[in-house]
PDB file of N, CA and C in Angstrom:
ATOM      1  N   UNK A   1      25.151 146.698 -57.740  1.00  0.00           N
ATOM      2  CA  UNK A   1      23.901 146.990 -57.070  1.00  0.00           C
ATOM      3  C   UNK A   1      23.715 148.498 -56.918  1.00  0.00           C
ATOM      4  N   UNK A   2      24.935 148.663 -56.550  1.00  0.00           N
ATOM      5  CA  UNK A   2      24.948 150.734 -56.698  1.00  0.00           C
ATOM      6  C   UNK A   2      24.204 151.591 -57.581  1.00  0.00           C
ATOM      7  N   UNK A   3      25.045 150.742 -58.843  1.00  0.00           N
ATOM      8  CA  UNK A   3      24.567 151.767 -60.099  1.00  0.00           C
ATOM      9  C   UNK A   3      23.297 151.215 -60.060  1.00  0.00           C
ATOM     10  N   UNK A   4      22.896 150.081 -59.971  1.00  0.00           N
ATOM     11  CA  UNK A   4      21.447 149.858 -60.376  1.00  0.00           C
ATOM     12  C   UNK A   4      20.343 150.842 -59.951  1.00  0.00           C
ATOM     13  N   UNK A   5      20.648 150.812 -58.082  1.00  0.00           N
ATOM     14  CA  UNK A   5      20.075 151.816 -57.507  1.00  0.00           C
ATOM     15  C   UNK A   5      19.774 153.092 -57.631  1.00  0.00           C
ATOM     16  N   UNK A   6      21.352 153.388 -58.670  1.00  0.00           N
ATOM     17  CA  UNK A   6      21.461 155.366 -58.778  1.00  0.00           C
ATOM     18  C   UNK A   6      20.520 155.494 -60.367  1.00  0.00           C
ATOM     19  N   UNK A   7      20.424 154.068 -61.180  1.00  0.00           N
ATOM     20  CA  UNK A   7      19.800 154.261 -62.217  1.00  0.00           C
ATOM     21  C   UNK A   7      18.212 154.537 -62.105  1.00  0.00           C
ATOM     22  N   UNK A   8      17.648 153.538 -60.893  1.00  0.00           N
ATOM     23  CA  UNK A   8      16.550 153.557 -60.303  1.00  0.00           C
ATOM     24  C   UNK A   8      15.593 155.225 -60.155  1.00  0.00           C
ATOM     25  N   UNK A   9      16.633 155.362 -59.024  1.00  0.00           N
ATOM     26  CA  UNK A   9      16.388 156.952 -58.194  1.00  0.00           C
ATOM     27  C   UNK A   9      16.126 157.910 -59.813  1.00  0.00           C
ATOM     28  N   UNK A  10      17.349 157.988 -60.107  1.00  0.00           N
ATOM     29  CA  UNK A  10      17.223 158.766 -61.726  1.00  0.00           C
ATOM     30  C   UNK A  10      15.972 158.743 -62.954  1.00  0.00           C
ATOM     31  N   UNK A  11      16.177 157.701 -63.310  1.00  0.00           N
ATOM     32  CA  UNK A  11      14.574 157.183 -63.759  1.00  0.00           C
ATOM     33  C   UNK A  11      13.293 157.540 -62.994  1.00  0.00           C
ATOM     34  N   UNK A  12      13.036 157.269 -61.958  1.00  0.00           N
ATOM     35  CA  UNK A  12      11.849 157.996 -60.828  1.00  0.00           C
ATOM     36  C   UNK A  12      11.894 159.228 -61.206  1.00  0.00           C
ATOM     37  N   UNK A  13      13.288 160.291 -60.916  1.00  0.00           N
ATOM     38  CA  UNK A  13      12.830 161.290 -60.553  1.00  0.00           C
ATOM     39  C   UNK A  13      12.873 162.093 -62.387  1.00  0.00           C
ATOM     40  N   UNK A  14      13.453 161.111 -63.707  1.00  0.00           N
ATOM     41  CA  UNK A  14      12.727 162.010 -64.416  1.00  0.00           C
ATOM     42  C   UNK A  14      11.560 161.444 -64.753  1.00  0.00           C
ATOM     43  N   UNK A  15      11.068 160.662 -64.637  1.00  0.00           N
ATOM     44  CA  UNK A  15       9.356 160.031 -64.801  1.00  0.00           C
ATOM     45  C   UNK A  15       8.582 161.556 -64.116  1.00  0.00           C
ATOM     46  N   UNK A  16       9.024 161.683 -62.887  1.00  0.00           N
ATOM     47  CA  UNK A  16       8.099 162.756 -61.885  1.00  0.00           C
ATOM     48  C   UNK A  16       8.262 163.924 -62.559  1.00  0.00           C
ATOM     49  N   UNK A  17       9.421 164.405 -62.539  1.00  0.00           N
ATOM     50  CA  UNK A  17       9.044 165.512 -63.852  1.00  0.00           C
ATOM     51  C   UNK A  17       8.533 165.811 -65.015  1.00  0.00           C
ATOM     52  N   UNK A  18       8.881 164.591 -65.430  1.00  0.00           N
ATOM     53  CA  UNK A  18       8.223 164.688 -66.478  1.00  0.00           C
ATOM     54  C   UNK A  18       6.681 164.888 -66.780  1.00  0.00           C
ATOM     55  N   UNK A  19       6.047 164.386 -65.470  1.00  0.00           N
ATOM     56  CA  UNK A  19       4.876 163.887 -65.351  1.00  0.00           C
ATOM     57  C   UNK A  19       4.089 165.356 -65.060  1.00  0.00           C
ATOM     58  N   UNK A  20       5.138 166.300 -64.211  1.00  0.00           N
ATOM     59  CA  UNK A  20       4.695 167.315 -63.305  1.00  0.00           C
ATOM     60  C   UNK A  20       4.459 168.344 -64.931  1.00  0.00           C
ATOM     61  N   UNK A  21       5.461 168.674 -65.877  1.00  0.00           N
ATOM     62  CA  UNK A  21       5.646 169.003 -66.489  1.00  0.00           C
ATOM     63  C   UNK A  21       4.248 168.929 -67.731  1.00  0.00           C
ATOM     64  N   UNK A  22       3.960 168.132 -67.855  1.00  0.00           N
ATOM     65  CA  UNK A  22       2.736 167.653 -68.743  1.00  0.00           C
ATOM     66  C   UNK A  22       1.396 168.260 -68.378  1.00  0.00           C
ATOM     67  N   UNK A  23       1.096 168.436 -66.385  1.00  0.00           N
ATOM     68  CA  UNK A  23       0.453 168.605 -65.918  1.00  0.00           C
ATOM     69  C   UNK A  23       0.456 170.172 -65.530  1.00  0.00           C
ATOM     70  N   UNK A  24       1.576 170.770 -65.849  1.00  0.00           N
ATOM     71  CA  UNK A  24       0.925 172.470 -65.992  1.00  0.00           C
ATOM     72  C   UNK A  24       0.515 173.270 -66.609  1.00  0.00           C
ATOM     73  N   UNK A  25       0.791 172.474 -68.243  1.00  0.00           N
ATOM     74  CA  UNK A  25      -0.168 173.557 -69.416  1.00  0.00           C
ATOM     75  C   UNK A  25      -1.185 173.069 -69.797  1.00  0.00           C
ATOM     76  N   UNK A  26      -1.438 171.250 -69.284  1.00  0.00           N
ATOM     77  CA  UNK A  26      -3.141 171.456 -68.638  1.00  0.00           C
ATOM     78  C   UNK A  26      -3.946 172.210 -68.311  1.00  0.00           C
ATOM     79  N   UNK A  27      -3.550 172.711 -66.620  1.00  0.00           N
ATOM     80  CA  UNK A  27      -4.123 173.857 -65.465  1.00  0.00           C
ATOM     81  C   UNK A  27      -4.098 174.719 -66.258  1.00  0.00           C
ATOM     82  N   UNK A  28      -2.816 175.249 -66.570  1.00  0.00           N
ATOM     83  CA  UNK A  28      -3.182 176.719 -67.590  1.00  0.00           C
ATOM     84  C   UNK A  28      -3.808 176.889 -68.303  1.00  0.00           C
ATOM     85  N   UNK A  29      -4.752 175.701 -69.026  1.00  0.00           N
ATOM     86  CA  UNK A  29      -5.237 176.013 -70.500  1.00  0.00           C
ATOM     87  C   UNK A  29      -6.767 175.176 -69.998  1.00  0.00           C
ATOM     88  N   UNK A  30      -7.172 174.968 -68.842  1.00  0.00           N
ATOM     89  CA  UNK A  30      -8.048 174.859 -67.967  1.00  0.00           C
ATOM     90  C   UNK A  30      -8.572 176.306 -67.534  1.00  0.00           C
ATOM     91  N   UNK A  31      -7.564 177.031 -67.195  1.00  0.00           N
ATOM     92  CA  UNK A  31      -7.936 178.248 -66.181  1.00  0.00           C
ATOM     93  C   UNK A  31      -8.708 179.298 -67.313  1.00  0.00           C
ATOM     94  N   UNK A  32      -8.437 179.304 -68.684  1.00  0.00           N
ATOM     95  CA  UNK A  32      -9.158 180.412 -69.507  1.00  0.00           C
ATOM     96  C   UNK A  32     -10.427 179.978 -69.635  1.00  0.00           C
ATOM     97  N   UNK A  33     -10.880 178.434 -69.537  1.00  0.00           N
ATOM     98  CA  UNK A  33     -11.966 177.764 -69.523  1.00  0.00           C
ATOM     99  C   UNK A  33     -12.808 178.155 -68.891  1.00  0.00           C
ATOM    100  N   UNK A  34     -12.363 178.197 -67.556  1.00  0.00           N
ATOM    101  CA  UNK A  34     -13.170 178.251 -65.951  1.00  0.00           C
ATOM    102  C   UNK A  34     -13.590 179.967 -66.159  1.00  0.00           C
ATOM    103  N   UNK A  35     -12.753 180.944 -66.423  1.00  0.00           N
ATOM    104  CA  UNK A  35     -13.181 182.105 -66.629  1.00  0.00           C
ATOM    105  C   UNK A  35     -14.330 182.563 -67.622  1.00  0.00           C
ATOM    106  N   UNK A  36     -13.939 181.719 -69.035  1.00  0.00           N
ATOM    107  CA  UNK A  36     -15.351 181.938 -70.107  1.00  0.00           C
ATOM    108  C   UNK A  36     -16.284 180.708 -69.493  1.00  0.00           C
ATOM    109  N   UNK A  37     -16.285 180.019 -68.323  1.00  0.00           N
ATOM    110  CA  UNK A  37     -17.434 179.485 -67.813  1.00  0.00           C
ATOM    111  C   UNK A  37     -18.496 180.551 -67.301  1.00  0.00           C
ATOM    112  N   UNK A  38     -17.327 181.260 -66.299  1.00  0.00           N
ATOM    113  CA  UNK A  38     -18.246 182.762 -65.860  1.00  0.00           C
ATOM    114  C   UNK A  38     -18.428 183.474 -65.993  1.00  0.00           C
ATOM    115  N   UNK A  39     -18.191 183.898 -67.622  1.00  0.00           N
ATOM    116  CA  UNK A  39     -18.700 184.507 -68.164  1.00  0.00           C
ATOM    117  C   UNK A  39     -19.486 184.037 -69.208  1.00  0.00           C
ATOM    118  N   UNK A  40     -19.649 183.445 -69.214  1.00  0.00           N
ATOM    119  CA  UNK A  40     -20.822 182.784 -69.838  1.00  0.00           C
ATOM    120  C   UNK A  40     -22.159 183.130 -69.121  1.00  0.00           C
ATOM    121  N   UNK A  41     -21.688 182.600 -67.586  1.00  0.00           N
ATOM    122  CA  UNK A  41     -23.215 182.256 -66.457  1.00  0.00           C
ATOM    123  C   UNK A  41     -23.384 183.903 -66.069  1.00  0.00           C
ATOM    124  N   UNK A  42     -22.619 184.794 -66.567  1.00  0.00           N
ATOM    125  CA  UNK A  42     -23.022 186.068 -65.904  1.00  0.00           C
ATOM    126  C   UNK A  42     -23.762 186.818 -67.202  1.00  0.00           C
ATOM    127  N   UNK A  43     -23.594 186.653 -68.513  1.00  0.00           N
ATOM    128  CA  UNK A  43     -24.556 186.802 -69.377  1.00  0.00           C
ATOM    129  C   UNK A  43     -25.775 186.157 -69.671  1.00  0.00           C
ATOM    130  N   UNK A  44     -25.853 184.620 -69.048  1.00  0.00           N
ATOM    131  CA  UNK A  44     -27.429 184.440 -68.888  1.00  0.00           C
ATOM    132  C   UNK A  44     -27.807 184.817 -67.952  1.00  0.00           C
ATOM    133  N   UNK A  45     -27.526 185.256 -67.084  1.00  0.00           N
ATOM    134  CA  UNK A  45     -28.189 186.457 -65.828  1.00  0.00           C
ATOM    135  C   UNK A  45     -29.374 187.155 -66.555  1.00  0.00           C
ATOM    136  N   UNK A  46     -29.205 188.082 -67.646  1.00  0.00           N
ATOM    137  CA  UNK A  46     -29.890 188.817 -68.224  1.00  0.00           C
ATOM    138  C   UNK A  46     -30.695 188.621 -68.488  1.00  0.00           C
ATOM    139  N   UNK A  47     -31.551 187.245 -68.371  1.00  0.00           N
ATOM    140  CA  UNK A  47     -32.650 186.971 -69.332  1.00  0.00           C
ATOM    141  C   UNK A  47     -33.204 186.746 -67.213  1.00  0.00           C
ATOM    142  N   UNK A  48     -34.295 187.140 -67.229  1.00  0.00           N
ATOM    143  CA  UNK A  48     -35.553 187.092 -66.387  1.00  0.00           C
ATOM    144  C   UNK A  48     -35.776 185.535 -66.098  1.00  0.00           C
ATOM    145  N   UNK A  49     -36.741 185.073 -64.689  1.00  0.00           N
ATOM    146  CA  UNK A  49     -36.578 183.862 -64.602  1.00  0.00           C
ATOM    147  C   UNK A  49     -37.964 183.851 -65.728  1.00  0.00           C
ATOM    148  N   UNK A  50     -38.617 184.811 -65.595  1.00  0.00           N
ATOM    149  CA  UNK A  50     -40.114 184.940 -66.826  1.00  0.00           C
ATOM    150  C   UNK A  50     -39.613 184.111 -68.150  1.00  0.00           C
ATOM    151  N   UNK A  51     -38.661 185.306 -68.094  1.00  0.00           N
ATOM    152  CA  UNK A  51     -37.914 184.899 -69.756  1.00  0.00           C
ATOM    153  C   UNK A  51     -37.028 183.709 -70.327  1.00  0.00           C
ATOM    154  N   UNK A  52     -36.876 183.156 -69.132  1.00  0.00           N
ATOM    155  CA  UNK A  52     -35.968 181.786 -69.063  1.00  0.00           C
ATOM    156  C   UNK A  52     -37.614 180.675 -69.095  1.00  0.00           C
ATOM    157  N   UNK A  53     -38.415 180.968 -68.509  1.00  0.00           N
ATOM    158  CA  UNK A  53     -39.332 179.676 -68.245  1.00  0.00           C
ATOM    159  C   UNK A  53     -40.666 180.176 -69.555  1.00  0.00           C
ATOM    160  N   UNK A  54     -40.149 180.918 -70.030  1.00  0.00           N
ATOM    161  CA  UNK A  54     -41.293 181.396 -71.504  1.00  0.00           C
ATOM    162  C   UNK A  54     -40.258 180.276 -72.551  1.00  0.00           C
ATOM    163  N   UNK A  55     -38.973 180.766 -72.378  1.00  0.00           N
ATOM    164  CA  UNK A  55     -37.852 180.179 -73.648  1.00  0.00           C
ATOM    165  C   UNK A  55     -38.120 178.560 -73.394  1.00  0.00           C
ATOM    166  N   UNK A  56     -37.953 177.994 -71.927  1.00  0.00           N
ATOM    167  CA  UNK A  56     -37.943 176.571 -71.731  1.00  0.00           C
ATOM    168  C   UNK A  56     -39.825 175.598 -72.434  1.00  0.00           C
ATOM    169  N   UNK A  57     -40.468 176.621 -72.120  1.00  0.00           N
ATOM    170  CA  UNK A  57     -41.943 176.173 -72.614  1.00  0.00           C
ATOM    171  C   UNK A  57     -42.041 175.649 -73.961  1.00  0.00           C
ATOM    172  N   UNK A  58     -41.169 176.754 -74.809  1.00  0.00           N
ATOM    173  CA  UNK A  58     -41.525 176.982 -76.169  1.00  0.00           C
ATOM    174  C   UNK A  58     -40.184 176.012 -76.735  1.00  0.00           C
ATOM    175  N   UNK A  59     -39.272 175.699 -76.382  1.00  0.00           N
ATOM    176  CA  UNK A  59     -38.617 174.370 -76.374  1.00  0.00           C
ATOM    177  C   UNK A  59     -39.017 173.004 -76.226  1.00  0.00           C
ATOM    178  N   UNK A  60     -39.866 172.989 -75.017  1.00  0.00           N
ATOM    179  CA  UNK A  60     -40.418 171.909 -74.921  1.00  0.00           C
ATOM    180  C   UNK A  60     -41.454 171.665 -76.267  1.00  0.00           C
ATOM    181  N   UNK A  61     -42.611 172.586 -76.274  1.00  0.00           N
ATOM    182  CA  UNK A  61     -43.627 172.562 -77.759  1.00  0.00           C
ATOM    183  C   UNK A  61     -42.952 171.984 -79.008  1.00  0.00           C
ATOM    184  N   UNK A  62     -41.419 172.734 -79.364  1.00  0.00           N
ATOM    185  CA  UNK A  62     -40.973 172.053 -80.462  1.00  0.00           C
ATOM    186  C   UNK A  62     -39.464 172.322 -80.036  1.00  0.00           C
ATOM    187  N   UNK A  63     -39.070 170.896 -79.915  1.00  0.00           N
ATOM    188  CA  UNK A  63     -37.563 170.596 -79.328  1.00  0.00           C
ATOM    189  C   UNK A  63     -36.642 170.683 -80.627  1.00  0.00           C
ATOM    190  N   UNK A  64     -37.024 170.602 -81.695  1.00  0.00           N
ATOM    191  CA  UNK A  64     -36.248 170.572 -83.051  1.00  0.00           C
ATOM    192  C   UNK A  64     -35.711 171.618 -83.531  1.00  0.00           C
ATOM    193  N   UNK A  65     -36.438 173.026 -82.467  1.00  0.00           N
ATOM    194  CA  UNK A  65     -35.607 174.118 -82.973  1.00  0.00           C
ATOM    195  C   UNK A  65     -35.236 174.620 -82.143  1.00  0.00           C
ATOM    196  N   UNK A  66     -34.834 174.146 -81.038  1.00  0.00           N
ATOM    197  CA  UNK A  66     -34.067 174.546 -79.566  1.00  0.00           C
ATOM    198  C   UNK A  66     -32.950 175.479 -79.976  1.00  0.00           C
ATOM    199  N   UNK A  67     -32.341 174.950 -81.061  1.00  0.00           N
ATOM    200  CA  UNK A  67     -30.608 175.443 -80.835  1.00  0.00           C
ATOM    201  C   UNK A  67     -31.459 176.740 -81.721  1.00  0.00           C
ATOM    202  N   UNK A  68     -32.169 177.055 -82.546  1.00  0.00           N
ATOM    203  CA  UNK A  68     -32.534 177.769 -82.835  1.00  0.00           C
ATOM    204  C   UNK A  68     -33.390 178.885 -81.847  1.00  0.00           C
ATOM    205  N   UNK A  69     -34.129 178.646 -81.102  1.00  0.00           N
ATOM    206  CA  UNK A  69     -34.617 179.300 -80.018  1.00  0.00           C
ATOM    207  C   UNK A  69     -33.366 179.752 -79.241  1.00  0.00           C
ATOM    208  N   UNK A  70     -32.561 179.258 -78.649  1.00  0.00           N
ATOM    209  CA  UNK A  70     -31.587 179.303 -78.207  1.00  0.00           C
ATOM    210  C   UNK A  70     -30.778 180.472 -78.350  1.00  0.00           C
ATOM    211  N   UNK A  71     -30.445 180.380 -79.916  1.00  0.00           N
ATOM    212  CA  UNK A  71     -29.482 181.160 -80.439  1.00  0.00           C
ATOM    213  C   UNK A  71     -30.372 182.625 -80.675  1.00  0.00           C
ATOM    214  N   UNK A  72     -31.433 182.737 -80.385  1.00  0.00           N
ATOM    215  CA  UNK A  72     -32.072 183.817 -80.618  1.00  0.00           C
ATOM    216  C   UNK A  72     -32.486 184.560 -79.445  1.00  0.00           C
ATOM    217  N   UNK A  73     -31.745 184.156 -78.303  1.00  0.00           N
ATOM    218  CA  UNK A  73     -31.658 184.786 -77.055  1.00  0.00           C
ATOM    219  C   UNK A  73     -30.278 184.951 -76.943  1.00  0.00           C
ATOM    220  N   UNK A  74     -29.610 184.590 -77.593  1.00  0.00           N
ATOM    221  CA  UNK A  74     -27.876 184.191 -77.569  1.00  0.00           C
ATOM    222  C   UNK A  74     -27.210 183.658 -76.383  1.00  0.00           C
ATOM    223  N   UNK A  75     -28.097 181.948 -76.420  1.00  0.00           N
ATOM    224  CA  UNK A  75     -27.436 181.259 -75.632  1.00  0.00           C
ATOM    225  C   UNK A  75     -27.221 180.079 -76.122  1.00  0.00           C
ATOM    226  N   UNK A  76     -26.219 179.597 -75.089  1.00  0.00           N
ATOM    227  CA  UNK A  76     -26.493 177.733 -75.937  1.00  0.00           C
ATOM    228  C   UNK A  76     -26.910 177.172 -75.073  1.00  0.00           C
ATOM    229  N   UNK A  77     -27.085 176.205 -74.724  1.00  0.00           N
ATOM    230  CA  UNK A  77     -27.427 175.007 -74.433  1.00  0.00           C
ATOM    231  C   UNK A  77     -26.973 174.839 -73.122  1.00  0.00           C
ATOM    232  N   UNK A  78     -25.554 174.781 -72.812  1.00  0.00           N
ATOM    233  CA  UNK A  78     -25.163 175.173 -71.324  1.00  0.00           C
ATOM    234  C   UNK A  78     -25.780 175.959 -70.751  1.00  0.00           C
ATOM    235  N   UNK A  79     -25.366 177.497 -71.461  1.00  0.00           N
ATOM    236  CA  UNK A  79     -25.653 178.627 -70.807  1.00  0.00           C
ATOM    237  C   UNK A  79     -27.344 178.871 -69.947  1.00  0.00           C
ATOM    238  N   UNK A  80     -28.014 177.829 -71.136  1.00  0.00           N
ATOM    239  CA  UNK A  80     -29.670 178.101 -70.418  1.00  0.00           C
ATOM    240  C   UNK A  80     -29.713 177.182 -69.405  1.00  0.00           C
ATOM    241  N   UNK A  81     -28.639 176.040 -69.086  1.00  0.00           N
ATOM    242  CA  UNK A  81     -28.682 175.218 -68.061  1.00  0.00           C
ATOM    243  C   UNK A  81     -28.305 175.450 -66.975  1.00  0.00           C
ATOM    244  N   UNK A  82     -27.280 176.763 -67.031  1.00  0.00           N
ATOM    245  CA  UNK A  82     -26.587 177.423 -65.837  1.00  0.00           C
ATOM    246  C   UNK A  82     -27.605 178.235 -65.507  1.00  0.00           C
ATOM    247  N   UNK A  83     -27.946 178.860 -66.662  1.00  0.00           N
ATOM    248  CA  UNK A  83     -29.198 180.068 -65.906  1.00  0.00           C
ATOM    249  C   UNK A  83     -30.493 179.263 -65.153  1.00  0.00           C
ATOM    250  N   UNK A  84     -30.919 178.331 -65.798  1.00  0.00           N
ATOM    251  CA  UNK A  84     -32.159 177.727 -64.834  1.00  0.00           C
ATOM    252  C   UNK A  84     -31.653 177.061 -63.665  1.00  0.00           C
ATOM    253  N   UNK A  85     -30.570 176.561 -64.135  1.00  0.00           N
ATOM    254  CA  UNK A  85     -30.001 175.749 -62.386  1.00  0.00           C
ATOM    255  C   UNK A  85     -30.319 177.396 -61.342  1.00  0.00           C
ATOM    256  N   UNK A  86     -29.060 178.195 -62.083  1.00  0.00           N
ATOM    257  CA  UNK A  86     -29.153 179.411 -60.345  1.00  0.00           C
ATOM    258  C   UNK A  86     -30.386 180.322 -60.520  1.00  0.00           C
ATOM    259  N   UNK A  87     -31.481 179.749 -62.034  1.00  0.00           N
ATOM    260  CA  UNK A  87     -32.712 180.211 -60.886  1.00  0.00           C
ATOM    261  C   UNK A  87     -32.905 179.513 -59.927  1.00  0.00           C
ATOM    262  N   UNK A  88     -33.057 177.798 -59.866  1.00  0.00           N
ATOM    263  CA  UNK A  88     -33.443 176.876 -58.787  1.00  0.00           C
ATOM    264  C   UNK A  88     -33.123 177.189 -57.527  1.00  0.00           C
ATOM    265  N   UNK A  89     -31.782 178.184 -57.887  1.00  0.00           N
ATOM    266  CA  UNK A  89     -31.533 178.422 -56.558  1.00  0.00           C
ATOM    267  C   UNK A  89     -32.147 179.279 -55.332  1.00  0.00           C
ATOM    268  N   UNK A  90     -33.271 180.061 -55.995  1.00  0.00           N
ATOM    269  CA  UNK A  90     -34.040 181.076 -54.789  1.00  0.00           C
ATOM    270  C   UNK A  90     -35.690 180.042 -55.467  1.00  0.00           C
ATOM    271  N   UNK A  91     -36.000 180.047 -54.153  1.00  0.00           N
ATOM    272  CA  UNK A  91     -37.280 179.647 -54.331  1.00  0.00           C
ATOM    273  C   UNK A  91     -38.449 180.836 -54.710  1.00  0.00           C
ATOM    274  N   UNK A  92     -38.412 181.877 -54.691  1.00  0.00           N
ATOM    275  CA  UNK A  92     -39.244 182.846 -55.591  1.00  0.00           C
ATOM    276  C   UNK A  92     -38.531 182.450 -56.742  1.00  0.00           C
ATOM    277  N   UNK A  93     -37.393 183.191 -57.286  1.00  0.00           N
ATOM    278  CA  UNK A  93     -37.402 182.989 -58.935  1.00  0.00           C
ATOM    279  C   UNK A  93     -37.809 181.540 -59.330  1.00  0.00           C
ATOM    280  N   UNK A  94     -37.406 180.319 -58.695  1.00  0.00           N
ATOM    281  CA  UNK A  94     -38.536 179.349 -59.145  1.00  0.00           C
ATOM    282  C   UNK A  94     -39.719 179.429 -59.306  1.00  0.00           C
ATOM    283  N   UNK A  95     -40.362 180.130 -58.507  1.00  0.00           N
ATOM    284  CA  UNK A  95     -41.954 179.966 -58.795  1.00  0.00           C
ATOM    285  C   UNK A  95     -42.214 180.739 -59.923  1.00  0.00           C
ATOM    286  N   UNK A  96     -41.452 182.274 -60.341  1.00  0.00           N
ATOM    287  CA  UNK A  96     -41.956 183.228 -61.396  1.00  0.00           C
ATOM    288  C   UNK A  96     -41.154 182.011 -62.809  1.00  0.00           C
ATOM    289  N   UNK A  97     -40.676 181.486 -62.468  1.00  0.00           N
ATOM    290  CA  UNK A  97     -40.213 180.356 -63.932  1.00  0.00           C
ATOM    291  C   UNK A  97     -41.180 179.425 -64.077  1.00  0.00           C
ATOM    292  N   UNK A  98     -41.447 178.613 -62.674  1.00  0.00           N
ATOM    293  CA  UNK A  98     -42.830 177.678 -63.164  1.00  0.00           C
ATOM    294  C   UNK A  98     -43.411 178.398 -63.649  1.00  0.00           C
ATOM    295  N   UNK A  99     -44.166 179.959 -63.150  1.00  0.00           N
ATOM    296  CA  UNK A  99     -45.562 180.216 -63.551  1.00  0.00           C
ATOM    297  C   UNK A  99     -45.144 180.695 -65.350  1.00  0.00           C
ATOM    298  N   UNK A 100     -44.068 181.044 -65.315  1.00  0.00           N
ATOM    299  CA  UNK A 100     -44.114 181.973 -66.788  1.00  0.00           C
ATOM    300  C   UNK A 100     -44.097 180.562 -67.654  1.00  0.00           C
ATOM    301  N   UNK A 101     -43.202 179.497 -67.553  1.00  0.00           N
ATOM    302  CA  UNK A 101     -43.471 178.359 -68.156  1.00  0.00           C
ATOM    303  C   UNK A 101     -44.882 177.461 -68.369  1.00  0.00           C
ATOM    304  N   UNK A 102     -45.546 177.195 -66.933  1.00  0.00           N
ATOM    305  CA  UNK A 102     -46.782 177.130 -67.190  1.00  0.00           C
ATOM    306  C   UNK A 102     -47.978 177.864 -68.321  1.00  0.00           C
ATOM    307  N   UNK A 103     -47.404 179.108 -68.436  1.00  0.00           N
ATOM    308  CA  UNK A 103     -48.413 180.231 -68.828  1.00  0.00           C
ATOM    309  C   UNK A 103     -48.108 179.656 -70.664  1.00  0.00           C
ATOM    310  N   UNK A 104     -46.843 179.435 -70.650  1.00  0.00           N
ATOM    311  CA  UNK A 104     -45.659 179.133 -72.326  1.00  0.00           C
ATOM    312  C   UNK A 104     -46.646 178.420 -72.705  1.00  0.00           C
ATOM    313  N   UNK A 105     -46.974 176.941 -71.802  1.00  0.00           N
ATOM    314  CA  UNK A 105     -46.952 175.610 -72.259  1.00  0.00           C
ATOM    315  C   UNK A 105     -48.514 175.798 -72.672  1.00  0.00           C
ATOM    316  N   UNK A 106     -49.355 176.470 -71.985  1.00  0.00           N
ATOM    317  CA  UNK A 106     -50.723 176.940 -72.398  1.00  0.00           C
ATOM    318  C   UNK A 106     -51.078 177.517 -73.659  1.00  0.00           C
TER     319      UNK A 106
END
């Protein structure tokens, strides 16, 4: 019953390492991610909420060349999603995005 027990404990504790082990060059190779996330969202900064809700207009008109519109502001697809989300976030730069979008879609 001893050994069974000491085989038990042993087995557990290399399962847990093992487990722990798997799970740190995850995080690490997570963490360069999270950094070119923000840098990503700090280069669509640059574009105006004008210039973000002119780009979203003229997307909408013809959606087939988005990645093309896109790439000619040098963003992708995320990046214009991060930038319009933290315009949403002040209610003036929302309104200068509706209106410049409104003005697009005209």
């Amino acid at each position: 019953m001893r050994k069974i027990s000491i085989a038990i404990v042993a087995l557990t504790l290399a399962l847990a390492f093992g487990c722990k082990n798997q799970n740190q060059p995850t995080n690490a190779s997570s963490t360069p991610n999270n950094s070119n996330n923000t840098v990503s969202t700090q280069q669509t900064t640059n574009l105006s909420p004008e210039e973000l809700g002119e780009l979203g207009a003229k997307i909408k008109k013809h959606p087939a060349d988005a990645q093309k519109l896109l790439s000619e502001k040098g963003l992708t697809e995320q990046q214009f999603e991060q930038a319009v989300r933290k315009v949403a976030e002040s209610p003036q730069d929302s309104k200068r995005y509706t209106a410049a979008y409104k003005k697009g879609k005209a």
